[in-house]
N, C-alpha and C. Protein backbone atom coordinates (compact mmCIF):
# COMPACT_ATOMS: atom_id res chain seq x y z
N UNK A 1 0.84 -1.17 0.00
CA UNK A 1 0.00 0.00 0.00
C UNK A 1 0.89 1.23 0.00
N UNK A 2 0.60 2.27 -0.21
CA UNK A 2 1.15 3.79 -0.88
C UNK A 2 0.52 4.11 -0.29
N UNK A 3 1.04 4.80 0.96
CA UNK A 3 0.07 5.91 1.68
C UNK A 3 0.74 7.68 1.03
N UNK A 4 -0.17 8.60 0.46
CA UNK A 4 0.83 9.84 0.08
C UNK A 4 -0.30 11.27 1.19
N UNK A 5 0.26 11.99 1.50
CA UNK A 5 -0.28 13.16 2.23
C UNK A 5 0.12 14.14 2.10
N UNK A 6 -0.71 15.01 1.19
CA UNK A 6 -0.94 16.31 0.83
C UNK A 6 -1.47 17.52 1.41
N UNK A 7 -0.27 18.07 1.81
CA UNK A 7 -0.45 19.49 2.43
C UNK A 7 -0.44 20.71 1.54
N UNK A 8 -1.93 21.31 1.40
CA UNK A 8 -1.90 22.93 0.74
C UNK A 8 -1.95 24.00 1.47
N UNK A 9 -1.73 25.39 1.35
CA UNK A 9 -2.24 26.12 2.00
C UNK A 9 -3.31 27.18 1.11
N UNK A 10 -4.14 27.50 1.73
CA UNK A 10 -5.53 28.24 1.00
C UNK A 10 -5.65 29.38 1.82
N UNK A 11 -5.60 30.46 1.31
CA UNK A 11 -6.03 31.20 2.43
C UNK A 11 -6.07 31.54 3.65
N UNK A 12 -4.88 31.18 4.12
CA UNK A 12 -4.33 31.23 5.68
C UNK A 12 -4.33 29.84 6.05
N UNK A 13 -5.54 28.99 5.90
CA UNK A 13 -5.27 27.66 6.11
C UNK A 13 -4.85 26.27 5.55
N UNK A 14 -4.67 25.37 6.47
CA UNK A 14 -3.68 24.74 6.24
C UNK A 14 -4.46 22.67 5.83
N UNK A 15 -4.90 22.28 4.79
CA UNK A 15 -5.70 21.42 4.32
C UNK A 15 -4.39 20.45 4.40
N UNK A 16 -4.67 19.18 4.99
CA UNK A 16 -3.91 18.19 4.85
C UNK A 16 -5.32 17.02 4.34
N UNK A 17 -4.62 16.09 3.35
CA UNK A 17 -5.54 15.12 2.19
C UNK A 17 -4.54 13.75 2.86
N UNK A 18 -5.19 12.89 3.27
CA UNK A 18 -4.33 11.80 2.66
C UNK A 18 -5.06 10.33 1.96
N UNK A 19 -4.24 9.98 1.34
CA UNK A 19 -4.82 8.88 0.18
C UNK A 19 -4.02 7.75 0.50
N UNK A 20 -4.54 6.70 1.33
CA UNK A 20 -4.41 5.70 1.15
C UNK A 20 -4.96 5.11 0.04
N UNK A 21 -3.92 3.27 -0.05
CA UNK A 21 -4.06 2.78 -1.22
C UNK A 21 -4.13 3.25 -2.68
N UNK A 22 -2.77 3.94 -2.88
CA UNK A 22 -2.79 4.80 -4.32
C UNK A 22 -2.38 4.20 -4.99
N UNK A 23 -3.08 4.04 -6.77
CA UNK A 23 -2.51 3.18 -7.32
C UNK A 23 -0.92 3.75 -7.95
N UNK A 24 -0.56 2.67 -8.20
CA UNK A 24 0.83 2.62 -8.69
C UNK A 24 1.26 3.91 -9.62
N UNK A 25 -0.13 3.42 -10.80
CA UNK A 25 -0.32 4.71 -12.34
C UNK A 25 -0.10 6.23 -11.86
N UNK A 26 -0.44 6.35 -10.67
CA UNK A 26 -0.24 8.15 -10.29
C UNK A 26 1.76 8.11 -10.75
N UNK A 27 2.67 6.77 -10.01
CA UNK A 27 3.80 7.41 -10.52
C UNK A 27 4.57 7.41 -11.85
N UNK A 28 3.58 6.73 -12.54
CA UNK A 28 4.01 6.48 -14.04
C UNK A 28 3.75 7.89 -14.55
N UNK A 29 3.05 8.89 -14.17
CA UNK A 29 2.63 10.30 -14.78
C UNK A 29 3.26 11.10 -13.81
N UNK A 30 3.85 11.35 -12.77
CA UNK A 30 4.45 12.26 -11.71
C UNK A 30 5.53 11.45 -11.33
N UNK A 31 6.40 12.11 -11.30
CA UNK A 31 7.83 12.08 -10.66
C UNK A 31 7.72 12.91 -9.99
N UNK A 32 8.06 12.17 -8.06
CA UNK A 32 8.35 13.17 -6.91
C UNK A 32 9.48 13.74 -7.27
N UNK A 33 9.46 15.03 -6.79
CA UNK A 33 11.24 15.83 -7.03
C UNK A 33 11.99 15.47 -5.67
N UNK A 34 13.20 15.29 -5.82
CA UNK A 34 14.17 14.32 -4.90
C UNK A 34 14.80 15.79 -4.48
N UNK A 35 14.93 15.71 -2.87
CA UNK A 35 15.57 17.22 -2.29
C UNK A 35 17.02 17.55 -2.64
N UNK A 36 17.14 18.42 -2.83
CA UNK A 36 18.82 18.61 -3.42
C UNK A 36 19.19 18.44 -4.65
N UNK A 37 18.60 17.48 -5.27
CA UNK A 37 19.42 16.54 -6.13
C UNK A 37 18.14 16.83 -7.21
N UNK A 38 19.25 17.13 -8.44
CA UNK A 38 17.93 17.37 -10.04
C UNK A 38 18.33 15.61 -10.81
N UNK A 39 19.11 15.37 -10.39
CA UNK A 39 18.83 14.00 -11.01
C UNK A 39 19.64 13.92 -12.39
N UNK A 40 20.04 13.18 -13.20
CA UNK A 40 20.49 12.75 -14.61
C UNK A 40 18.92 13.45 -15.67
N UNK A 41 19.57 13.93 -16.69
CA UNK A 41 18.48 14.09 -17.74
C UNK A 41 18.95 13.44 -18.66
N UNK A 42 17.44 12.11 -18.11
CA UNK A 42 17.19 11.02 -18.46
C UNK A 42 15.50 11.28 -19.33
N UNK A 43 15.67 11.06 -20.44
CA UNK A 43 13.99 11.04 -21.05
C UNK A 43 13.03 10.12 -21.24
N UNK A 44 13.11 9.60 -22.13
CA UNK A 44 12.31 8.33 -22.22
C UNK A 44 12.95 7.38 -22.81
N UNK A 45 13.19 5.65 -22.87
CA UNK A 45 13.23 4.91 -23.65
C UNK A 45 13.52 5.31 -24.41
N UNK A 46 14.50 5.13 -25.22
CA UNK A 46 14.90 5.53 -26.78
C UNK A 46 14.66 4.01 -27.56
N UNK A 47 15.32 3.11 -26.83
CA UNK A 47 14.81 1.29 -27.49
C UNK A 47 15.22 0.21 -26.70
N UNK A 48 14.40 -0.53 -26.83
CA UNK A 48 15.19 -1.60 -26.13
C UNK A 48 15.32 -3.19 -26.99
N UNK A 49 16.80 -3.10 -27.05
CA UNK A 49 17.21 -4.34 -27.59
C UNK A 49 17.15 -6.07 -27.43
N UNK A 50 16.85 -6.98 -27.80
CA UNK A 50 16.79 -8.39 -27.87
C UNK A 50 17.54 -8.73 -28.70
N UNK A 51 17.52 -10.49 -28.16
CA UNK A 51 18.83 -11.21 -29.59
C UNK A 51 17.08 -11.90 -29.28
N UNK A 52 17.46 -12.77 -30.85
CA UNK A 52 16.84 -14.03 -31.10
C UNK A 52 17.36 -14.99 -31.60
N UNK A 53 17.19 -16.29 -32.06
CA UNK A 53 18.19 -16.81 -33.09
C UNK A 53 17.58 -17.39 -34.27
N UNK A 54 15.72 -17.10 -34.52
CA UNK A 54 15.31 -17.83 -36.11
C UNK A 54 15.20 -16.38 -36.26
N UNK A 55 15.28 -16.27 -37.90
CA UNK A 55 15.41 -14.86 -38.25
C UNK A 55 13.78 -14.81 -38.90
N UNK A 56 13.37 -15.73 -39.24
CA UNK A 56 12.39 -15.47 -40.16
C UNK A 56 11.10 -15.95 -39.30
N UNK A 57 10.92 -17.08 -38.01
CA UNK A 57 9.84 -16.97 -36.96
C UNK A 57 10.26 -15.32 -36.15
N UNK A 58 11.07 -14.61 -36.03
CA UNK A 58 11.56 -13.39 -35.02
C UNK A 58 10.75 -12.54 -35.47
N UNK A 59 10.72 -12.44 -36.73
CA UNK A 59 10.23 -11.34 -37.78
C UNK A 59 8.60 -11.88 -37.88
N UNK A 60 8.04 -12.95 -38.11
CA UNK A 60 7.00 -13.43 -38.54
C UNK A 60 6.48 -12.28 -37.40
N UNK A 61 6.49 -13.04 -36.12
CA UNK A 61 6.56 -12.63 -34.23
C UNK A 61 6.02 -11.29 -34.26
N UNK A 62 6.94 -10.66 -34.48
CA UNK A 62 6.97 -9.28 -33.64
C UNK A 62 6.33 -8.18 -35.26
N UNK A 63 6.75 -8.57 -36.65
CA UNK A 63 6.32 -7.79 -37.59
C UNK A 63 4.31 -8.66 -37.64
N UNK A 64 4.62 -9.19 -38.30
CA UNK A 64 3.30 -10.22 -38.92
C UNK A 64 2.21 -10.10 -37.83
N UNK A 65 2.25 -11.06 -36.56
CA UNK A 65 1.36 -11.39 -35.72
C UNK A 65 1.33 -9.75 -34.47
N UNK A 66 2.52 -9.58 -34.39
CA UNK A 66 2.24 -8.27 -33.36
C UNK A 66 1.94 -6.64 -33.99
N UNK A 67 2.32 -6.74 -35.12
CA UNK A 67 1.99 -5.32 -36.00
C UNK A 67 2.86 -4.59 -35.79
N UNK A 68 4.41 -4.52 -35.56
CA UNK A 68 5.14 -3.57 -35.46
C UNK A 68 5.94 -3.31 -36.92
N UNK A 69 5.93 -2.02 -37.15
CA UNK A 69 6.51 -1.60 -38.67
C UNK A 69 7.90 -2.10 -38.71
N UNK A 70 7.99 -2.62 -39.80
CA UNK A 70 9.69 -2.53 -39.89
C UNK A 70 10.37 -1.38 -40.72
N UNK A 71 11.24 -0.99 -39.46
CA UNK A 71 12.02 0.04 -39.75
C UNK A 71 13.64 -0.06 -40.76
N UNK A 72 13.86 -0.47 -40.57
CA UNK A 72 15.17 -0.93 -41.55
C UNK A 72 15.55 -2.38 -41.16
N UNK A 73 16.82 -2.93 -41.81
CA UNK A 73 17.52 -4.15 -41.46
C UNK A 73 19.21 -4.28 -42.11
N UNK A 74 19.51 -4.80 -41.41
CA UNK A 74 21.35 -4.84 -41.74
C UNK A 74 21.77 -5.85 -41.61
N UNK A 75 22.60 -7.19 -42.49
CA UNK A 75 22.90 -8.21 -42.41
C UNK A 75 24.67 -7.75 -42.51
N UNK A 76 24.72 -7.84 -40.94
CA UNK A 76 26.38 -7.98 -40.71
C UNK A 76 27.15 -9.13 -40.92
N UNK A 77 27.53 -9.05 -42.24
CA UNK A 77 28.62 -10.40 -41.75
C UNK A 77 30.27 -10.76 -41.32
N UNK A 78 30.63 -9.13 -40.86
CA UNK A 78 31.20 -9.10 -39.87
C UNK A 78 31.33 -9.30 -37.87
N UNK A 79 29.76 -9.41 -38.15
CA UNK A 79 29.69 -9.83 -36.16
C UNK A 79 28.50 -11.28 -36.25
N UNK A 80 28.48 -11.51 -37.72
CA UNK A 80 27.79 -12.74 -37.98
C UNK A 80 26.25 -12.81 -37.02
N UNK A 81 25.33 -11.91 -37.53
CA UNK A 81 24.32 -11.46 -36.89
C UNK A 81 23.36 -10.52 -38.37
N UNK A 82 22.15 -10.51 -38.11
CA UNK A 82 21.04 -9.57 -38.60
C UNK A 82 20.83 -9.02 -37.26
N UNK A 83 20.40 -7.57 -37.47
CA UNK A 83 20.31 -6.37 -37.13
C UNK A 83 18.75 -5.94 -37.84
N UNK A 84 17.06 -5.81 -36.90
CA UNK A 84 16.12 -5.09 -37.52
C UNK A 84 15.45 -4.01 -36.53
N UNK A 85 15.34 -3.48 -36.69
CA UNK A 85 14.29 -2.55 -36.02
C UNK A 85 12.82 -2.24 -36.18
N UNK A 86 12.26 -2.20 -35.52
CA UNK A 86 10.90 -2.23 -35.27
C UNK A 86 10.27 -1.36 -34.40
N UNK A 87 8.97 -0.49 -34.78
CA UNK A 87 8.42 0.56 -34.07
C UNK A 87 6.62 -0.15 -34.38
N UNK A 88 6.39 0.26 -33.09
CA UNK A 88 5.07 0.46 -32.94
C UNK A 88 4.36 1.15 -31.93
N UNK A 89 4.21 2.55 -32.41
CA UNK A 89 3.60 3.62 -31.40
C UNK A 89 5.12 4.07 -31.27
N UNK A 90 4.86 4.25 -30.12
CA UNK A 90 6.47 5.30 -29.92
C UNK A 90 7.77 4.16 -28.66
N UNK A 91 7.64 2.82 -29.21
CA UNK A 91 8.06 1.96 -28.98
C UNK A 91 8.82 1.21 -29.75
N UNK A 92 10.90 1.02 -29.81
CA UNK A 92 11.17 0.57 -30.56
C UNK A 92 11.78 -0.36 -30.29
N UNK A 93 12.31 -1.67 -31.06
CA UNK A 93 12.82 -2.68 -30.55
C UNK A 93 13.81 -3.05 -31.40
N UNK A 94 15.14 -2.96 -31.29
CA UNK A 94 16.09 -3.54 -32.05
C UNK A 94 16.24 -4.68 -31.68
N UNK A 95 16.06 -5.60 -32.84
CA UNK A 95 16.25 -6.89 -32.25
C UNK A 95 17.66 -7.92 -33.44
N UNK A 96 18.67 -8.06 -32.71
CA UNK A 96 19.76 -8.59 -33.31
C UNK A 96 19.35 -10.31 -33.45
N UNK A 97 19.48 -10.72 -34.77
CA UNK A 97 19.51 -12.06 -34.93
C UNK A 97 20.68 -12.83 -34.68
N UNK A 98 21.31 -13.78 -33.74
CA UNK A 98 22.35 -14.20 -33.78
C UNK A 98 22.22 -15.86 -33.26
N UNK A 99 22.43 -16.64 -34.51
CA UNK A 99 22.04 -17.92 -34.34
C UNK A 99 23.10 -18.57 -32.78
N UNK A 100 24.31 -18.41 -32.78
CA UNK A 100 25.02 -18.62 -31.58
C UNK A 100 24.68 -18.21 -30.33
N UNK A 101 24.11 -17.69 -29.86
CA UNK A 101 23.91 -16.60 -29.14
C UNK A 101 23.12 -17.79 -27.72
N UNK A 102 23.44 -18.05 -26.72
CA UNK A 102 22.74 -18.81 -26.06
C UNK A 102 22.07 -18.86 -25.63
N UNK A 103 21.11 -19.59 -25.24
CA UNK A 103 19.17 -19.84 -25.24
C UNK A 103 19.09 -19.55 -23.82
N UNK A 104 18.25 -18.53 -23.46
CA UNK A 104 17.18 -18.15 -22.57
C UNK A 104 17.33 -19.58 -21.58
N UNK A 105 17.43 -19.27 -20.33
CA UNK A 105 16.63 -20.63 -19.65
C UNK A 105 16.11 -20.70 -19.41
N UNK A 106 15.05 -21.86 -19.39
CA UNK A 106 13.99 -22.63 -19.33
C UNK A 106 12.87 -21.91 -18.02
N UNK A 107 11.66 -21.37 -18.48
CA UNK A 107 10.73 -21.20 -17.79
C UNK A 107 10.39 -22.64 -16.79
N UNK A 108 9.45 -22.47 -16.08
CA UNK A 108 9.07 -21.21 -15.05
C UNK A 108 9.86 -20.48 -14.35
N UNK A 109 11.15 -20.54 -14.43
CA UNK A 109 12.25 -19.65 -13.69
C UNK A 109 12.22 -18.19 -14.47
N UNK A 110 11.30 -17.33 -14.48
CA UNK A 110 12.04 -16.02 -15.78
C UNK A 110 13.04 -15.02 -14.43
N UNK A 111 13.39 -15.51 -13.18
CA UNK A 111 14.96 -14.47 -12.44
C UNK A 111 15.30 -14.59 -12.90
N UNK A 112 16.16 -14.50 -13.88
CA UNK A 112 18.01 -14.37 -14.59
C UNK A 112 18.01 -12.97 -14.57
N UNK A 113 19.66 -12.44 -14.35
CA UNK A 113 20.08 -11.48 -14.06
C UNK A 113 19.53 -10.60 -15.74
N UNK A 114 19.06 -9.32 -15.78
CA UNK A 114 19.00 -8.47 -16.93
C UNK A 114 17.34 -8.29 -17.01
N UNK A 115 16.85 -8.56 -18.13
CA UNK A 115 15.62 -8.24 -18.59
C UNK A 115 14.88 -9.29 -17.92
N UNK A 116 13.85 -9.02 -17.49
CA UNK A 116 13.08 -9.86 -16.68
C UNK A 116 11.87 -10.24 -17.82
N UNK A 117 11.17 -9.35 -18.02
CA UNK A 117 9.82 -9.05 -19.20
C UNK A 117 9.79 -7.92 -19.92
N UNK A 118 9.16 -8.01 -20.64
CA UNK A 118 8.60 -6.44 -21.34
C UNK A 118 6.74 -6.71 -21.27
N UNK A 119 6.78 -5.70 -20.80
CA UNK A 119 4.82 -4.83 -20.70
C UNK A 119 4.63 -4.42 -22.26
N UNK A 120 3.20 -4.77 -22.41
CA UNK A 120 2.19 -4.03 -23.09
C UNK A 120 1.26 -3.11 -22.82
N UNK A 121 0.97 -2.07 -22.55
CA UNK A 121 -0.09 -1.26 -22.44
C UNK A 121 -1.04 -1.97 -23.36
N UNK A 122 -2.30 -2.52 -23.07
CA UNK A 122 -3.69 -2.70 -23.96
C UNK A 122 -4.78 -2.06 -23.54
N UNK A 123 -5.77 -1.42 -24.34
CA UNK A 123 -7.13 -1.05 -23.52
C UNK A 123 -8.26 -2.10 -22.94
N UNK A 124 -7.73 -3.74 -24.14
CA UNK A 124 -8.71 -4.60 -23.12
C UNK A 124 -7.89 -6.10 -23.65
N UNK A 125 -7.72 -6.60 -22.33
CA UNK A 125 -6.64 -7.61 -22.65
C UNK A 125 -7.39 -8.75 -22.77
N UNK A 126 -8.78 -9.24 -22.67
CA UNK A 126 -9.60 -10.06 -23.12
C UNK A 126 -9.43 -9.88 -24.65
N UNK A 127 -9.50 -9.04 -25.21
CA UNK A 127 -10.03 -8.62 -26.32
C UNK A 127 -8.30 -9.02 -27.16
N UNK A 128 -7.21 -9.05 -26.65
CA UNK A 128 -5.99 -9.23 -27.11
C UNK A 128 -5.87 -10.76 -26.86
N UNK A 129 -6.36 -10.91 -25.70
CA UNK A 129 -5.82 -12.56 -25.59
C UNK A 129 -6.91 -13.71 -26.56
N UNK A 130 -7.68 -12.68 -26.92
CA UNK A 130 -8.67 -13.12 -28.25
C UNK A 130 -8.12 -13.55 -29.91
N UNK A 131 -7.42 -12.07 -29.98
CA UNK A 131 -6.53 -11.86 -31.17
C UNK A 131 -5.26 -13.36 -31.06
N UNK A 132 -4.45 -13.30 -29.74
CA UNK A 132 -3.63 -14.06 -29.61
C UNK A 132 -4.07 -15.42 -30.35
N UNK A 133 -5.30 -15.91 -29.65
CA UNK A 133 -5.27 -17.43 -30.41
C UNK A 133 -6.04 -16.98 -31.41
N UNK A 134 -6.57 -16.26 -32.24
CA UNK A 134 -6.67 -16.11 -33.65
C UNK A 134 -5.53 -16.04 -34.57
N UNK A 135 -4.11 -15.77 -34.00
CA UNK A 135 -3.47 -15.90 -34.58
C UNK A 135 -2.18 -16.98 -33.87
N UNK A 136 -2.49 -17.44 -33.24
CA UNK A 136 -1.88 -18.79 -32.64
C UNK A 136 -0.51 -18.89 -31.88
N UNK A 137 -0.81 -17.51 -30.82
CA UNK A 137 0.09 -17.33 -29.89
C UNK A 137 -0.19 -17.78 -28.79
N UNK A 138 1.01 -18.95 -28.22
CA UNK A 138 0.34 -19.09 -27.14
C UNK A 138 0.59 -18.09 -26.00
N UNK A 139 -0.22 -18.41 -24.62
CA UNK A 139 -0.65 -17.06 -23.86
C UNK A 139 -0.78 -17.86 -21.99
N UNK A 140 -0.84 -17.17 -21.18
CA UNK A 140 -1.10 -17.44 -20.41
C UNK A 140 -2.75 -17.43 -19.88
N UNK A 141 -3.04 -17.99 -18.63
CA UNK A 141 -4.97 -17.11 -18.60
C UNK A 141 -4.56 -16.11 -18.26
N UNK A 142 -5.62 -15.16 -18.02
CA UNK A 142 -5.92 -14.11 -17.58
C UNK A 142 -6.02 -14.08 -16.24
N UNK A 143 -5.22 -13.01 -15.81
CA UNK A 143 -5.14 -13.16 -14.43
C UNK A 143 -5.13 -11.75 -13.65
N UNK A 144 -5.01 -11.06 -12.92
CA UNK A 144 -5.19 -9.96 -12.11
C UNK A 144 -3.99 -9.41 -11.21
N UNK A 145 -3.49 -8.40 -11.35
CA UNK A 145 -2.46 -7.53 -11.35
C UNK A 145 -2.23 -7.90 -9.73
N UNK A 146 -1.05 -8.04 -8.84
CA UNK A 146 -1.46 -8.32 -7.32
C UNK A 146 -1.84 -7.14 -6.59
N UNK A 147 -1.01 -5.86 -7.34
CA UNK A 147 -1.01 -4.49 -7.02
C UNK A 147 -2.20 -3.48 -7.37
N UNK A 148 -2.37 -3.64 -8.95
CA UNK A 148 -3.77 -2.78 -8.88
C UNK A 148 -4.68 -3.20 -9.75
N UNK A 149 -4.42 -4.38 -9.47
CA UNK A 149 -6.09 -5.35 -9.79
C UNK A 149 -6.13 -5.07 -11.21
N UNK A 150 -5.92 -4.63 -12.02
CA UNK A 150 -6.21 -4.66 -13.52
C UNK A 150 -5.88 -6.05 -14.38
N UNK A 151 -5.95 -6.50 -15.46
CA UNK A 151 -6.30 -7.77 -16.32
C UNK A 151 -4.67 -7.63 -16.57
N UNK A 152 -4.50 -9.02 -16.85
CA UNK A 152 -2.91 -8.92 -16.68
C UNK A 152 -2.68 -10.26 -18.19
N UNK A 153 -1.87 -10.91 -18.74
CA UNK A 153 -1.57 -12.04 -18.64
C UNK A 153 -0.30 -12.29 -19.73
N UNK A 154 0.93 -13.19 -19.69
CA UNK A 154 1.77 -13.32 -20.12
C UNK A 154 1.94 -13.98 -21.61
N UNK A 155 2.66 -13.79 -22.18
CA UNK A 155 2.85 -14.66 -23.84
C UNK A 155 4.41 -14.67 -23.87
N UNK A 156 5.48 -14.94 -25.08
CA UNK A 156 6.44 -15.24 -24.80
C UNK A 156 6.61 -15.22 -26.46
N UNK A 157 7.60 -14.64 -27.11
CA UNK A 157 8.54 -14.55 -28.08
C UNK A 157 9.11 -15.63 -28.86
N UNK A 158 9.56 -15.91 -29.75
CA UNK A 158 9.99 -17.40 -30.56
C UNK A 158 10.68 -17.68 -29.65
N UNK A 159 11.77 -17.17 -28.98
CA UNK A 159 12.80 -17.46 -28.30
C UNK A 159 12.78 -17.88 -26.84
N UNK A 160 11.59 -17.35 -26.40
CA UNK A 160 11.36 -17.71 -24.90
C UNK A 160 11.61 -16.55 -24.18
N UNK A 161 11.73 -15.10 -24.53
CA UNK A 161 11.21 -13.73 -23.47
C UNK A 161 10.29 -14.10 -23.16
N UNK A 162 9.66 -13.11 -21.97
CA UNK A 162 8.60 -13.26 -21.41
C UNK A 162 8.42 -11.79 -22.08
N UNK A 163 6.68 -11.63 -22.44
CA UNK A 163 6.24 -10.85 -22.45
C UNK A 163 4.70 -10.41 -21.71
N UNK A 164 4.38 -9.42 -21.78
CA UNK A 164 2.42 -9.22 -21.06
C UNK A 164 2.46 -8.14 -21.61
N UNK A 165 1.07 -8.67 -21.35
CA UNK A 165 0.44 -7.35 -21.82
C UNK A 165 -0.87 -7.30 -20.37
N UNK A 166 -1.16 -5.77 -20.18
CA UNK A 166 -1.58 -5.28 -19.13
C UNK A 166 -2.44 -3.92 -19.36
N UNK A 167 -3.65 -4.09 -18.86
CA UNK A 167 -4.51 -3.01 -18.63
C UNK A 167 -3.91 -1.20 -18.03
C-alpha cells in the first residue's frame, strides 16, 4: 500500500488530504522531485534491444502477428548477426539475430540477471488474448495484477522472453 499526504495552503489555512491505497499509475505520470538533487536528464526509452536466433519466426513474431513496422535491417557479416528494427507507437525494438547466441533458460524460472519481461499497455486484454489465439500465440490465462487489480496475462517470443500485456 502507498500511503501519500498532501499538504496545501488556502487562504491562511492549512488542508492536509491523505490517500491511502494509491494506485501505482499516479507514478508512471508524476515524478516526486528528490531534495537537493535534479537527477540525470534522463527522457524516455529511446529502445530496447533483444537477440533471437530464427530470423524469419523473429520477424514473422513481432512484424506479422504483433503489428510492429519494420524500420530498416542490416545483415552484418562481420559480427555474424542480422540487425532489424521495429516501431510500434512510440516503442522501438532492435532486435539482433544471432544464431550462436545462447538460449534463454527454461521457464518457469524467468529471475536471470538483466531483462526480466517487457509490458504491453492494452485497452482490453480479453479482447488481445482473443486476437492471440486467432493468430496462434500461445498465452497465459488471464489473471489480475497483485497491485492494482487490472487484467494482466503473459505470452512469450519465438525465443522464450517473457512478455504481457496489461490493462
Amino acid at each position: 500500500m502507498i500511503r501519500i499526504s498532501l499538504v496545501c495552503q488556502q487562504d491562511n489555512h492549512l488542508i492536509k488530504i491523505n490517500l491511502p491505497a494509491v494506485s501505482r499509475q499516479i507514478f508512471s505520470t508524476y515524478t516526486l522531485p528528490r531534495k537537493g538533487q535534479e537527477g540525470m536528464k534522463l527522457d524516455t526509452i529511446h529502445h530496447i534491444a533483444i537477440i533471437g536466433h530464427d530470423y524469419a519466426k523473429t520477424r514473422e513474431f513481432y512484424v506479422d502477428k504483433l503489428g510492429f513496422d519494420m524500420l530498416d535491417e542490416h545483415h552484418r557479416s562481420d559480427k555474424k548477426d542480422i540487425l532489424f528494427n521495429v516501431r510500434k507507437g512510440n516503442l522501438t525494438l532492435e532486435i539482433f539475430i544471432k544464431e550462436e547466441a545462447p538460449k534463454r533458460p527454461a521457464l518457469p524460472h524467468p529471475e536471470h540477471t538483466g531483462l526480466r519481461h517487457l509490458a504491453f499497455r492494452v485497452t482490453d486484454v480479453e479482447e488481445t488474448l482473443a486476437e492471440f489465439d486467432r493468430l496462434e500465440i500461445p498465452h497465459t490465462e488471464l489473471r489480475y495484477d497483485d497491485f492494482d487489480g487490472r487484467k494482466m496475462a503473459f505470452f512469450f517470443d519465438p525465443d522464450g522472453l517473457p512478455l504481457e500485456i496489461h490493462e
